[in-house]
N, C-alpha and C. Protein backbone atom coordinates (compact mmCIF):
# COMPACT_ATOMS: atom_id res chain seq x y z
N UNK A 1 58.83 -59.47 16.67
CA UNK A 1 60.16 -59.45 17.22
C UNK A 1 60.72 -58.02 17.15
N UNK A 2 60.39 -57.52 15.82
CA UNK A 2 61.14 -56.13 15.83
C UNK A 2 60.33 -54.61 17.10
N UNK A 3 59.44 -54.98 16.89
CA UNK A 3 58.08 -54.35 17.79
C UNK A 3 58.23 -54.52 19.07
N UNK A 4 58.66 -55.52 19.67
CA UNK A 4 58.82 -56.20 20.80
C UNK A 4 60.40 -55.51 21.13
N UNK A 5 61.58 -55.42 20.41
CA UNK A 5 62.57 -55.53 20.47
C UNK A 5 63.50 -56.69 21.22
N UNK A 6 62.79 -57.83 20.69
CA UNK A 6 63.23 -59.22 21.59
C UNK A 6 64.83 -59.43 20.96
N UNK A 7 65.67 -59.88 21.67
CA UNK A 7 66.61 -60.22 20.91
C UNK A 7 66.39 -61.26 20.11
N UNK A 8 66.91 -61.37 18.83
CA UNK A 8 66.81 -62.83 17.87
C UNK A 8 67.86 -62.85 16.95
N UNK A 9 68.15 -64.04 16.50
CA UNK A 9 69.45 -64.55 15.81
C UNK A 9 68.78 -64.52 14.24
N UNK A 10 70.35 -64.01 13.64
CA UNK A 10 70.13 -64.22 11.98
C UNK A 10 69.78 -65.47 11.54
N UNK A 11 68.91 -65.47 11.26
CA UNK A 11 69.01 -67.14 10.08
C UNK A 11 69.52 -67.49 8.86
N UNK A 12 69.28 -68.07 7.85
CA UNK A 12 70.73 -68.08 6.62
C UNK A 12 68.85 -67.49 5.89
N UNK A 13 67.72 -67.35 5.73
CA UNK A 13 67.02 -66.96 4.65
C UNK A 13 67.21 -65.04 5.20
N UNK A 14 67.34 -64.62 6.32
CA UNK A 14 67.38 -63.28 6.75
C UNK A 14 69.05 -62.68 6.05
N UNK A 15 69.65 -64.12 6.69
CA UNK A 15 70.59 -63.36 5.68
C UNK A 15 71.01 -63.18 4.32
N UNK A 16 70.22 -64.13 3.26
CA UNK A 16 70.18 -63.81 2.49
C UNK A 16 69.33 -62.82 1.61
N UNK A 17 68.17 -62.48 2.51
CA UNK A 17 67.26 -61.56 2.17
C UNK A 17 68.04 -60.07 2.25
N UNK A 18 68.34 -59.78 3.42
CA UNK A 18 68.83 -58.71 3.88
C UNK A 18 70.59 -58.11 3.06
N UNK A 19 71.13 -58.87 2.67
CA UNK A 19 72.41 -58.92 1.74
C UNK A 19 71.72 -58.94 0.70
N UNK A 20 70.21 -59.00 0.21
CA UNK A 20 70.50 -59.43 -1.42
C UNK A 20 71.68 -60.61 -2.24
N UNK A 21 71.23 -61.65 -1.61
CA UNK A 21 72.48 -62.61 -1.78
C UNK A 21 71.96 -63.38 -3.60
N UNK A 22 71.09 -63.43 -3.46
CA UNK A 22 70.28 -64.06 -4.30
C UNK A 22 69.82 -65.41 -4.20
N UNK A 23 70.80 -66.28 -2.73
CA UNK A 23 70.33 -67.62 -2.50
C UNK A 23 70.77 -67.61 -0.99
N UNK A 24 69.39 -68.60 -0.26
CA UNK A 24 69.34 -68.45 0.98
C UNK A 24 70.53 -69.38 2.18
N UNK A 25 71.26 -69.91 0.93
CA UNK A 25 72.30 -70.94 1.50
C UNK A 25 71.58 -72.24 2.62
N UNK A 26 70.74 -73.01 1.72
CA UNK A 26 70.15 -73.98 1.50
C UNK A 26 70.46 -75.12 0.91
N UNK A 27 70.59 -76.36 1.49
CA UNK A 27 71.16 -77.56 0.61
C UNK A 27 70.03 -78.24 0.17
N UNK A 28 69.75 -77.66 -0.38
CA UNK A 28 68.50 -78.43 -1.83
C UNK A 28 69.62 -79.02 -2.70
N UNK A 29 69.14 -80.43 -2.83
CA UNK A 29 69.79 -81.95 -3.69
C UNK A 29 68.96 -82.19 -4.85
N UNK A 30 67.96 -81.61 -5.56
CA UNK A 30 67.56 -81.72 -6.85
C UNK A 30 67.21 -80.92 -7.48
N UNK A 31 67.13 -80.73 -8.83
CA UNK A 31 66.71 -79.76 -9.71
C UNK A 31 65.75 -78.91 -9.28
N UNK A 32 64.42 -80.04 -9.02
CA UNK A 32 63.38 -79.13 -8.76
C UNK A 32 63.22 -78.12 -7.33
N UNK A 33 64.35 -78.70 -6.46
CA UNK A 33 64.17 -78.41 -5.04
C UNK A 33 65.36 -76.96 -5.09
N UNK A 34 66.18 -76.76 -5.66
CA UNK A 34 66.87 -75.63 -6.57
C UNK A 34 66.18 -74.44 -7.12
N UNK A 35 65.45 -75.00 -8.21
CA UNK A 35 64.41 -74.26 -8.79
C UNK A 35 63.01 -73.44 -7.82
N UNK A 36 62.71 -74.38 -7.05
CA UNK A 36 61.49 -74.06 -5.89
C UNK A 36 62.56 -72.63 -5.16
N UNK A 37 63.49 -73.07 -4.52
CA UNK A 37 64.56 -72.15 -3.78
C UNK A 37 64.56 -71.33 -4.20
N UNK A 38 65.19 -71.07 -5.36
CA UNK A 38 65.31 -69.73 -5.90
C UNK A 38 64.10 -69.20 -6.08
N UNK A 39 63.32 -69.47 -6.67
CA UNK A 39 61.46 -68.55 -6.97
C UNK A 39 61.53 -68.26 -5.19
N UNK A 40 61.64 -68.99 -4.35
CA UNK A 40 61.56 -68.26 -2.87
C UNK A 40 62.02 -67.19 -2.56
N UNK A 41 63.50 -67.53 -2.42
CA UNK A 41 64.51 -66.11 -2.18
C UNK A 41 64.33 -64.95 -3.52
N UNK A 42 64.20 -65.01 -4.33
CA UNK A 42 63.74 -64.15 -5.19
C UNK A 42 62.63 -62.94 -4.81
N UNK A 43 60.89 -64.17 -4.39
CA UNK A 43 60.01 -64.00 -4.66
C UNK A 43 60.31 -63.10 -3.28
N UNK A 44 61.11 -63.03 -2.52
CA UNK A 44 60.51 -62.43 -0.74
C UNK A 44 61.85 -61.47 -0.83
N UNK A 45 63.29 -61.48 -1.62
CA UNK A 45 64.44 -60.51 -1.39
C UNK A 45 63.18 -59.09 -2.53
N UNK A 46 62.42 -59.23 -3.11
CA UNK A 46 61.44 -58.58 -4.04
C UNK A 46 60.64 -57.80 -2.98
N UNK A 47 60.00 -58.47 -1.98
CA UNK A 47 58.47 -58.24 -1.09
C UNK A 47 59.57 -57.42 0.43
N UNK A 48 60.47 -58.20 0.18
CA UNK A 48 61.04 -57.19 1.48
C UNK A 48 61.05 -55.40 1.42
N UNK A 49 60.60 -55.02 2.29
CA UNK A 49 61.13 -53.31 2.27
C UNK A 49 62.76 -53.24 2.70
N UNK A 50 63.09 -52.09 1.94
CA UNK A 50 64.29 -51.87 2.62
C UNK A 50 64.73 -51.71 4.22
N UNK A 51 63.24 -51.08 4.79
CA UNK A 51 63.22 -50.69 6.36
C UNK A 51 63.23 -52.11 7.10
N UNK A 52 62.72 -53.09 6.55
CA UNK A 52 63.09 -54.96 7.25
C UNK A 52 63.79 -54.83 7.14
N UNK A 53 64.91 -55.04 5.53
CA UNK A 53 66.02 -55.22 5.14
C UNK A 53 67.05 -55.11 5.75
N UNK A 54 66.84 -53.78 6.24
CA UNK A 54 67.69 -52.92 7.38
C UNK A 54 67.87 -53.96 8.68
N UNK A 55 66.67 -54.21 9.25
CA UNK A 55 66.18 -54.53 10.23
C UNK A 55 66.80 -55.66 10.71
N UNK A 56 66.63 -56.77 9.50
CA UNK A 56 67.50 -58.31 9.10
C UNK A 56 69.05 -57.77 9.45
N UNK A 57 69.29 -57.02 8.84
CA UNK A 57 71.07 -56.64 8.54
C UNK A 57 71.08 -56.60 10.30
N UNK A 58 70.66 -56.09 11.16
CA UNK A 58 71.14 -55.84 12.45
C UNK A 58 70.49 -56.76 13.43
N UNK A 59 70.39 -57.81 12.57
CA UNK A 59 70.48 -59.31 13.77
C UNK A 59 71.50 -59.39 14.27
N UNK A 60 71.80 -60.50 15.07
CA UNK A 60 72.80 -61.01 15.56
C UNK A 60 73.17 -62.54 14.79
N UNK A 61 74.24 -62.65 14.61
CA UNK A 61 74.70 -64.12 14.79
C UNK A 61 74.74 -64.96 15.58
N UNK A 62 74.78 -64.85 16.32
CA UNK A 62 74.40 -65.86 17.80
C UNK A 62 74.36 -64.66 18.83
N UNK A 63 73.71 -65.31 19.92
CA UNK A 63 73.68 -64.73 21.56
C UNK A 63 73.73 -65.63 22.19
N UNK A 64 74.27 -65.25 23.25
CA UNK A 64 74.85 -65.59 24.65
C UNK A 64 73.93 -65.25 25.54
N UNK A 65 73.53 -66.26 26.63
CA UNK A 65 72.60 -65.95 27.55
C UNK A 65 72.80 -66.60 29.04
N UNK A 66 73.22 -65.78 29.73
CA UNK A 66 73.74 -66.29 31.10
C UNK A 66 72.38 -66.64 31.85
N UNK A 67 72.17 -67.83 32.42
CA UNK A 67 71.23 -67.97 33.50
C UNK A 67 71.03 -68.54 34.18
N UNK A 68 70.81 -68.92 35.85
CA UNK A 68 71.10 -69.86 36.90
C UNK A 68 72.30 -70.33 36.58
N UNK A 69 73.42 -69.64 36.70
CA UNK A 69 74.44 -69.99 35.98
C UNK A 69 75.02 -70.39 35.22
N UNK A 70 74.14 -70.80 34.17
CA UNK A 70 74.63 -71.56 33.33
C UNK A 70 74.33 -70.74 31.84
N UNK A 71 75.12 -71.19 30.89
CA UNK A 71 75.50 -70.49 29.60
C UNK A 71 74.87 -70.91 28.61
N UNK A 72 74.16 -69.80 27.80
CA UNK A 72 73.87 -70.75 26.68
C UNK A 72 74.35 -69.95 25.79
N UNK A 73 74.05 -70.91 24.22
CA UNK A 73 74.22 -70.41 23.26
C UNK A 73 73.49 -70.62 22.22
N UNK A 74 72.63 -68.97 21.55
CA UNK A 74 71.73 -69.72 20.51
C UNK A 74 72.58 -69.00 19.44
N UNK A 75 72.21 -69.71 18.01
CA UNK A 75 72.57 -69.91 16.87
C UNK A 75 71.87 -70.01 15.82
N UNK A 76 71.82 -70.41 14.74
CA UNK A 76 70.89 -70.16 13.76
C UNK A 76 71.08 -71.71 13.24
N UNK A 77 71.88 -71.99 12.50
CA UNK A 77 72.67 -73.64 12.22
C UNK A 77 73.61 -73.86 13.33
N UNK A 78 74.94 -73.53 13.17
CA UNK A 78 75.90 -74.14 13.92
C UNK A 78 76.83 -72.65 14.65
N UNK A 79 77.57 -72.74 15.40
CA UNK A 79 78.03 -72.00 16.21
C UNK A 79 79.21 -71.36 14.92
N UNK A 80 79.14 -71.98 13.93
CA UNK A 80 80.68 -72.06 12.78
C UNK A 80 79.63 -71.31 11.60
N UNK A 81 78.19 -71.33 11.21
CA UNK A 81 78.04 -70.72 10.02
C UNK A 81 76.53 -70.91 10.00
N UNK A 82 76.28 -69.84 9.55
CA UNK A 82 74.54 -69.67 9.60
C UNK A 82 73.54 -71.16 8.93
N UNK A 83 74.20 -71.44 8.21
CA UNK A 83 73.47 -72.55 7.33
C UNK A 83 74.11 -74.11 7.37
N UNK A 84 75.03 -74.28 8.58
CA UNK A 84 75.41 -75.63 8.66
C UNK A 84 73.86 -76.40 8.91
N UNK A 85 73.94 -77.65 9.27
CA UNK A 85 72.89 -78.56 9.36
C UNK A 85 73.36 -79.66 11.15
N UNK A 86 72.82 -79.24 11.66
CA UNK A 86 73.30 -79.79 13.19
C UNK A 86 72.14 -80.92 13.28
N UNK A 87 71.99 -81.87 11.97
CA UNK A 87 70.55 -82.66 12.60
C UNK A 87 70.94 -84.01 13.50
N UNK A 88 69.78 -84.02 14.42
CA UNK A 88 70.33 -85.14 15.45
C UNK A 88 70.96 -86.40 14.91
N UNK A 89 71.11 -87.00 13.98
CA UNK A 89 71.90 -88.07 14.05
C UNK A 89 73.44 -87.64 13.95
N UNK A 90 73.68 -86.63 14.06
CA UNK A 90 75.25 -86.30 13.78
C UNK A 90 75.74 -86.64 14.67
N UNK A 91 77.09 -87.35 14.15
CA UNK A 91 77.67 -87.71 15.10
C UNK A 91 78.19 -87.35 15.88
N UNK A 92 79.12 -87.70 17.12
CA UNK A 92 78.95 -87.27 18.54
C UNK A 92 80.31 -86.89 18.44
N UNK A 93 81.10 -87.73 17.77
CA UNK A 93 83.09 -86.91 17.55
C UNK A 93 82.48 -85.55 17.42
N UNK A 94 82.07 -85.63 16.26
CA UNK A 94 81.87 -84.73 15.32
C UNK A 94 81.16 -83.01 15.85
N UNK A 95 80.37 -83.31 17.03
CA UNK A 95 79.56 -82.20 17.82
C UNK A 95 80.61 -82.20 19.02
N UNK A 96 81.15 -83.03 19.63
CA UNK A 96 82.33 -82.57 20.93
C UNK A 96 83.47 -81.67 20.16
N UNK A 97 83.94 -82.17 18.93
CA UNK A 97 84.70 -80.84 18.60
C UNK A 97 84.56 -79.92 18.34
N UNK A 98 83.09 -79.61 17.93
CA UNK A 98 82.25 -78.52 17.86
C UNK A 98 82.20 -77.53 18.55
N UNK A 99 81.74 -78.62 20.28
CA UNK A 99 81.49 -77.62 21.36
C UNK A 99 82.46 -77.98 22.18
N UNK A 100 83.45 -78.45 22.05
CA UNK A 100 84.43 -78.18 23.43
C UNK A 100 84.78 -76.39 23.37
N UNK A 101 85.40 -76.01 22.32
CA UNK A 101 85.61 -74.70 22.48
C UNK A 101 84.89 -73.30 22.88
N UNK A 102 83.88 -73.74 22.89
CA UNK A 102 82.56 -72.88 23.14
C UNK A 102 82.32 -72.63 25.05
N UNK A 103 82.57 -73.40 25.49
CA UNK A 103 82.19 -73.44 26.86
C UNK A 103 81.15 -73.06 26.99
N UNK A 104 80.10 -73.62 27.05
CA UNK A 104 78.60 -73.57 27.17
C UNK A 104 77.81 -74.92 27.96
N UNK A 105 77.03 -74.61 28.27
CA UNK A 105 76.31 -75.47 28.86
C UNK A 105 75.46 -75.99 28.21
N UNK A 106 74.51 -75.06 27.29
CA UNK A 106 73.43 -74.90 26.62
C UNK A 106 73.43 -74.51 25.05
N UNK A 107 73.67 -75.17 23.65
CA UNK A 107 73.82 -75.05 22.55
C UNK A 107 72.38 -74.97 21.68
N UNK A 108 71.50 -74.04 21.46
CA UNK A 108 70.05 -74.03 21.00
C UNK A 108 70.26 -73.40 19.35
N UNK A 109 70.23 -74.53 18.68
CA UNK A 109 70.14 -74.43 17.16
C UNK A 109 68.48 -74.15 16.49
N UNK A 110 69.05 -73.97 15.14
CA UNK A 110 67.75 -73.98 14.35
C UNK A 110 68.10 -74.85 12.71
N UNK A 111 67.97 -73.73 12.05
CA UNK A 111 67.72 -74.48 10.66
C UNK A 111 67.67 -75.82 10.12
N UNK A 112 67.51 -76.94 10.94
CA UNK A 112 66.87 -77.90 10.34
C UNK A 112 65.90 -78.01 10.62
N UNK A 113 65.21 -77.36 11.00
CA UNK A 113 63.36 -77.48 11.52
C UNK A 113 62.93 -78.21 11.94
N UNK A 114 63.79 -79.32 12.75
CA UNK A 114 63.33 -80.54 13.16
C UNK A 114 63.53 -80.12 14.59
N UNK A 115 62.81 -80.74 15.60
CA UNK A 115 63.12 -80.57 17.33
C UNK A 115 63.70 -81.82 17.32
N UNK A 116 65.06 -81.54 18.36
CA UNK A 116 65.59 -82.31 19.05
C UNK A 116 66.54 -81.81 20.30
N UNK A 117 66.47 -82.96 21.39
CA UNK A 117 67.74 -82.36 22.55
C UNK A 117 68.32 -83.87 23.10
N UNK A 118 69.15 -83.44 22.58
CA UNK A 118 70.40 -84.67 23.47
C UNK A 118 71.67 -83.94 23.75
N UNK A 119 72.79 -84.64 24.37
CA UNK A 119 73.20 -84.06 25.61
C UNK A 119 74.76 -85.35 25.03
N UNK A 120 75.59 -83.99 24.90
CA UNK A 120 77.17 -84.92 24.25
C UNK A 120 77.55 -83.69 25.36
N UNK A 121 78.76 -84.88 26.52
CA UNK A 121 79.41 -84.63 27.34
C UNK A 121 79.10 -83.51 27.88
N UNK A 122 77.72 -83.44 28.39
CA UNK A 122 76.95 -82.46 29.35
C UNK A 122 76.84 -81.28 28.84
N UNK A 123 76.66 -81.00 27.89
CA UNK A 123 76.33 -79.71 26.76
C UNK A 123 75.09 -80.74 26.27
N UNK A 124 74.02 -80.00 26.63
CA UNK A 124 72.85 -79.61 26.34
C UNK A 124 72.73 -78.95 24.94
N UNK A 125 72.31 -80.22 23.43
CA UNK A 125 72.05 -79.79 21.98
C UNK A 125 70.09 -79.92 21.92
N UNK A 126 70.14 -78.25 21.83
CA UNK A 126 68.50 -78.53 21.01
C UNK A 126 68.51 -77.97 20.32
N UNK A 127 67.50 -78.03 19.02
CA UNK A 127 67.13 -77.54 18.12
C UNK A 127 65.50 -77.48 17.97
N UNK A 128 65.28 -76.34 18.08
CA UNK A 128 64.35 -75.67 18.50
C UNK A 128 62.98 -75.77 17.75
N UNK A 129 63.12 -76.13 17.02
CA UNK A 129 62.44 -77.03 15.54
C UNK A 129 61.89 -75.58 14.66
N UNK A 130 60.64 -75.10 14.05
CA UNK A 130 60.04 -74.65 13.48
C UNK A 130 59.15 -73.68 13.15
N UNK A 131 58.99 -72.77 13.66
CA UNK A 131 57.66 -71.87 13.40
C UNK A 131 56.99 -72.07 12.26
N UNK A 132 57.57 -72.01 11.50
CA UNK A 132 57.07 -71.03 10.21
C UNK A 132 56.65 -72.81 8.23
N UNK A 133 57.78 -73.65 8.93
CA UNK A 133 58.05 -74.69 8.09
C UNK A 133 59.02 -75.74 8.66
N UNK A 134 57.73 -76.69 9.16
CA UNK A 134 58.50 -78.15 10.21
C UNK A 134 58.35 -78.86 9.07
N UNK A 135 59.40 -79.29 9.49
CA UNK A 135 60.02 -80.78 8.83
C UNK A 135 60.03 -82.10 9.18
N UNK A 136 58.83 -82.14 10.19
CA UNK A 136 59.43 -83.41 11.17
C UNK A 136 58.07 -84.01 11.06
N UNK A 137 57.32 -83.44 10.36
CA UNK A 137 55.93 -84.38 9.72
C UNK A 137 54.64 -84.26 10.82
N UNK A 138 54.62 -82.52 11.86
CA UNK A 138 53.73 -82.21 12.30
C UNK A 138 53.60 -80.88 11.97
N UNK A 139 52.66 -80.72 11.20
CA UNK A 139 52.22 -78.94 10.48
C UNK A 139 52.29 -77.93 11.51
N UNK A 140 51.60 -78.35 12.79
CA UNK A 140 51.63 -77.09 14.09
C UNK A 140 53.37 -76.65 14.35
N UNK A 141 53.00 -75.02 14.39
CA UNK A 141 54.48 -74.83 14.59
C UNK A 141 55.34 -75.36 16.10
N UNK A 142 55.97 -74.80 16.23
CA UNK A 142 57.02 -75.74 16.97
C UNK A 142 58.52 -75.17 17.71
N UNK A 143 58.20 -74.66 19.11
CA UNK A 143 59.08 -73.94 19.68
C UNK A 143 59.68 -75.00 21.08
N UNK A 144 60.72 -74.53 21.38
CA UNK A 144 61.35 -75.03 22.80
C UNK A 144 61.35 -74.45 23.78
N UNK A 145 60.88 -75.38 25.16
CA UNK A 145 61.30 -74.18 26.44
C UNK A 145 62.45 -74.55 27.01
N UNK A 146 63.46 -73.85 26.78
CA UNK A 146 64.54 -74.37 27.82
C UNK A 146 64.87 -74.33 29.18
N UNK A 147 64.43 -74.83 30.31
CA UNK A 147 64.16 -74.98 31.53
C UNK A 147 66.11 -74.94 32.51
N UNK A 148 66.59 -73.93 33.25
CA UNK A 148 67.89 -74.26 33.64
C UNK A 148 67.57 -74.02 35.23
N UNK A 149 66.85 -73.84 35.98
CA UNK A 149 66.79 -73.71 36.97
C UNK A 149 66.98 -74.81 37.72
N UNK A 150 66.20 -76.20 37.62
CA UNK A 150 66.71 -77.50 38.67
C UNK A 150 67.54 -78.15 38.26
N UNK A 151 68.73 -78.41 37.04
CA UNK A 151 69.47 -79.11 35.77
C UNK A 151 68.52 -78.32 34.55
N UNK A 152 68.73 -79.23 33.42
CA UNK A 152 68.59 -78.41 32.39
C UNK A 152 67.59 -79.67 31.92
N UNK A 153 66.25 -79.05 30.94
CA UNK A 153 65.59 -79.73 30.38
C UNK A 153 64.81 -78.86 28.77
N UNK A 154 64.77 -79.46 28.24
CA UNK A 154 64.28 -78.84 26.88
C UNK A 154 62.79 -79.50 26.59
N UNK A 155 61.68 -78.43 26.62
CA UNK A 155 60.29 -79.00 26.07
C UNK A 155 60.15 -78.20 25.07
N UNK A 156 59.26 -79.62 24.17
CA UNK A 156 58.71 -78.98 22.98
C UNK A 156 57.23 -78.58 23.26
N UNK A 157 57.05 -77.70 22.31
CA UNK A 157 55.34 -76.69 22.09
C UNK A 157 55.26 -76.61 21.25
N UNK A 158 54.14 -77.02 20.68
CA UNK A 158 53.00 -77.20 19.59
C UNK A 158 52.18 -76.25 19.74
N UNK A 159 52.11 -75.31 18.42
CA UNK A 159 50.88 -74.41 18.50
C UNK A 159 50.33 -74.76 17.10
N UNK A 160 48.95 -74.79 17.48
CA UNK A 160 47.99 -74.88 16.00
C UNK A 160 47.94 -73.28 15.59
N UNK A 161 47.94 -73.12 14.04
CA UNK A 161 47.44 -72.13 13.10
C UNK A 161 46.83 -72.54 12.30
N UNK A 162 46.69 -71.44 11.60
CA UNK A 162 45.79 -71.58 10.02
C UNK A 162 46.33 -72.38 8.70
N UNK A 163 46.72 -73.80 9.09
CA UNK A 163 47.93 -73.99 7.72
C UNK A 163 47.02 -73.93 6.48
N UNK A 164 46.19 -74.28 6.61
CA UNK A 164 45.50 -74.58 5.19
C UNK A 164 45.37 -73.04 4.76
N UNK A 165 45.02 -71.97 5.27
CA UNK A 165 44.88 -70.43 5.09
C UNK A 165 46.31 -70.10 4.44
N UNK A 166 46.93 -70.40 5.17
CA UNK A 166 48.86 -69.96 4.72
C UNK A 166 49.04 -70.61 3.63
N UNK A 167 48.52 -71.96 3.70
CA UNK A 167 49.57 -72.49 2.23
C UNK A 167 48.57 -72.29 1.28
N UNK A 168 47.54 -71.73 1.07
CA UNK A 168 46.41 -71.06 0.24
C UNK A 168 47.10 -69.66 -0.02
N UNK A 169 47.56 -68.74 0.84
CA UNK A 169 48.26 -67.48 0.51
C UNK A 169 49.52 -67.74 -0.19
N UNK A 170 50.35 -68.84 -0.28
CA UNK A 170 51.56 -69.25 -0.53
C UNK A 170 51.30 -68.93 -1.54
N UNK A 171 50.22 -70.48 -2.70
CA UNK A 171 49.97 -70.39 -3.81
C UNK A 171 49.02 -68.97 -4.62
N UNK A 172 48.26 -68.30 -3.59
CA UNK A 172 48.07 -67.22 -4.25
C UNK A 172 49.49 -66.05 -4.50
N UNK A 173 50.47 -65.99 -3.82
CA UNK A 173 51.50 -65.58 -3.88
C UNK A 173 52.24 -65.98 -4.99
N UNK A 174 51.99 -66.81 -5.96
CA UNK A 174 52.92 -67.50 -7.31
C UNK A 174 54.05 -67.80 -6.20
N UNK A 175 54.31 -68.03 -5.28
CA UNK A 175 55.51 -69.04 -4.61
C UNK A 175 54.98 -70.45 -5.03
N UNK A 176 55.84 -71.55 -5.41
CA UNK A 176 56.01 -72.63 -5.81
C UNK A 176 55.01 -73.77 -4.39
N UNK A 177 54.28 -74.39 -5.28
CA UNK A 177 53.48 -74.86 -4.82
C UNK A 177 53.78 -76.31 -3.62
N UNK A 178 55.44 -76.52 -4.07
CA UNK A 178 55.53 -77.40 -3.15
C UNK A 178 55.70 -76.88 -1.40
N UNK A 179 56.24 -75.48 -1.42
CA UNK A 179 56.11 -75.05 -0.14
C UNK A 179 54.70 -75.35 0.82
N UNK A 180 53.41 -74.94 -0.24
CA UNK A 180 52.03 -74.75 0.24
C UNK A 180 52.19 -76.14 1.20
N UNK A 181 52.35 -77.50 0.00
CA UNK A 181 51.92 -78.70 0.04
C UNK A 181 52.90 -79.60 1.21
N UNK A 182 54.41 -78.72 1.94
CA UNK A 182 55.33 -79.08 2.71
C UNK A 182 54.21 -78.56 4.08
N UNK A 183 54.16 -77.41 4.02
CA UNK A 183 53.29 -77.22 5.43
C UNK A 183 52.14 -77.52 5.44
N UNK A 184 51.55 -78.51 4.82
CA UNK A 184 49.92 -79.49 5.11
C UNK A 184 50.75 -80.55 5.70
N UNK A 185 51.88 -81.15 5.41
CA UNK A 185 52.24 -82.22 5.76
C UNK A 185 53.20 -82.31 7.08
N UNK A 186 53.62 -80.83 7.03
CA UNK A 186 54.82 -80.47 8.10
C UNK A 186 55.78 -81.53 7.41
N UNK A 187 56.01 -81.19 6.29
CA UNK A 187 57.33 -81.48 5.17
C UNK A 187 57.85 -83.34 5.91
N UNK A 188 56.50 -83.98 6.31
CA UNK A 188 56.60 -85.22 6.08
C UNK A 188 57.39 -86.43 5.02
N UNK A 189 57.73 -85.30 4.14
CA UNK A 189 58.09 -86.18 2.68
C UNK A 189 59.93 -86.78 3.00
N UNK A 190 60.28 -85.66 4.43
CA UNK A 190 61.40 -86.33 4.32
C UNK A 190 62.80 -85.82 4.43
N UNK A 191 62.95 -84.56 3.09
CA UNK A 191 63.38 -84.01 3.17
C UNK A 191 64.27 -83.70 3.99
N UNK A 192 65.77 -83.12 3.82
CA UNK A 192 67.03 -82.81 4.35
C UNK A 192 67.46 -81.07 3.90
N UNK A 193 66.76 -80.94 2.72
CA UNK A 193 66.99 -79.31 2.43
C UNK A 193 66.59 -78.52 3.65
């Protein structure tokens, strides 16, 4: 991305890497899922260079992308804060007050790592699912095409990698072993962090 100079949105682990926050503003609900977190953001605000660091700091928070007329908007969590949780069962009050103010056509989230697209009062919600750590209980990573040229349509893409190689580098990395054991499963277990 940086090589490329593609545009791309902050995420809440970039921004906590890049601030030195000390936590990636993550809703981990148990001790151990706390404990795992922190050895993360620790183990990588450590491995970062300052020249990423830098790099992270001059993301964006969202972008705006005009096309076939129509508007989108990507985001990282929610249009309101890097680390909200926009996962599809939310309710529908609850996302129209969201996005009435926005005027968009097109709302393309992330951080719950899950893919989804449904469509509250013709605003177009996807979430783009995963590269790096899906949650939706398929290990291959996991991008969206957003299609606006005939109406609007959102496909998902599956790409195979090396998971078993990665989550082998994880644990040679002393990062906490449940990460390794989330991407064999594509974090099948469930999980909401």
């Amino acid at each position: 991305m940086k090589e490329l100079e593609i545009p791309t949105v902050m995420g809440n682990y970039d921004d906590g890497v890049a601030y030195m926050r000390g936590d990636c503003g993550c809703a981990y609900t148990t001790k151990d899922e706390k404990a795992d977190g922190q050895a993360s953001i620790d183990w990588t605000t450590r491995v970062v260079t300052e020249a990423n660091k830098e790099y992270l700091r001059g993301l964006e928070k969202q972008i705006t992308v005009e096309a076939e007329g129509r508007r989108l908007l990507l985001v990282h969590g929610s249009p309101r804060r890097v680390n909200e949780y926009l996962y599809e069962d939310r309710p529908e009050a609850s996302l129209r007050r969201m996005l009435e103010p926005l005027q968009v056509d097109v709302l393309v989230c992330g951080h719950t790592h899950k893919p989804y697209h449904r469509v509250v009062d013709g605003v177009h919600v996807t979430n783009d699912g995963s590269v790096g750590m899906p949650k939706d209980g398929d290990p291959r990573a996991c991008y969206a095409l957003i299609t606006v040229a005939d109406g609007i349509d959102a496909e998902f893409r599956r790409v195979e990698y090396p998971v078993l190689s990665v989550a082998d580098e994880i644990r040679e990395a002393g990062l906490p072993a449940a990460f390794a054991d989330a991407l064999l499963t594509g974090g099948a277990d469930g999980s909401r962090g």
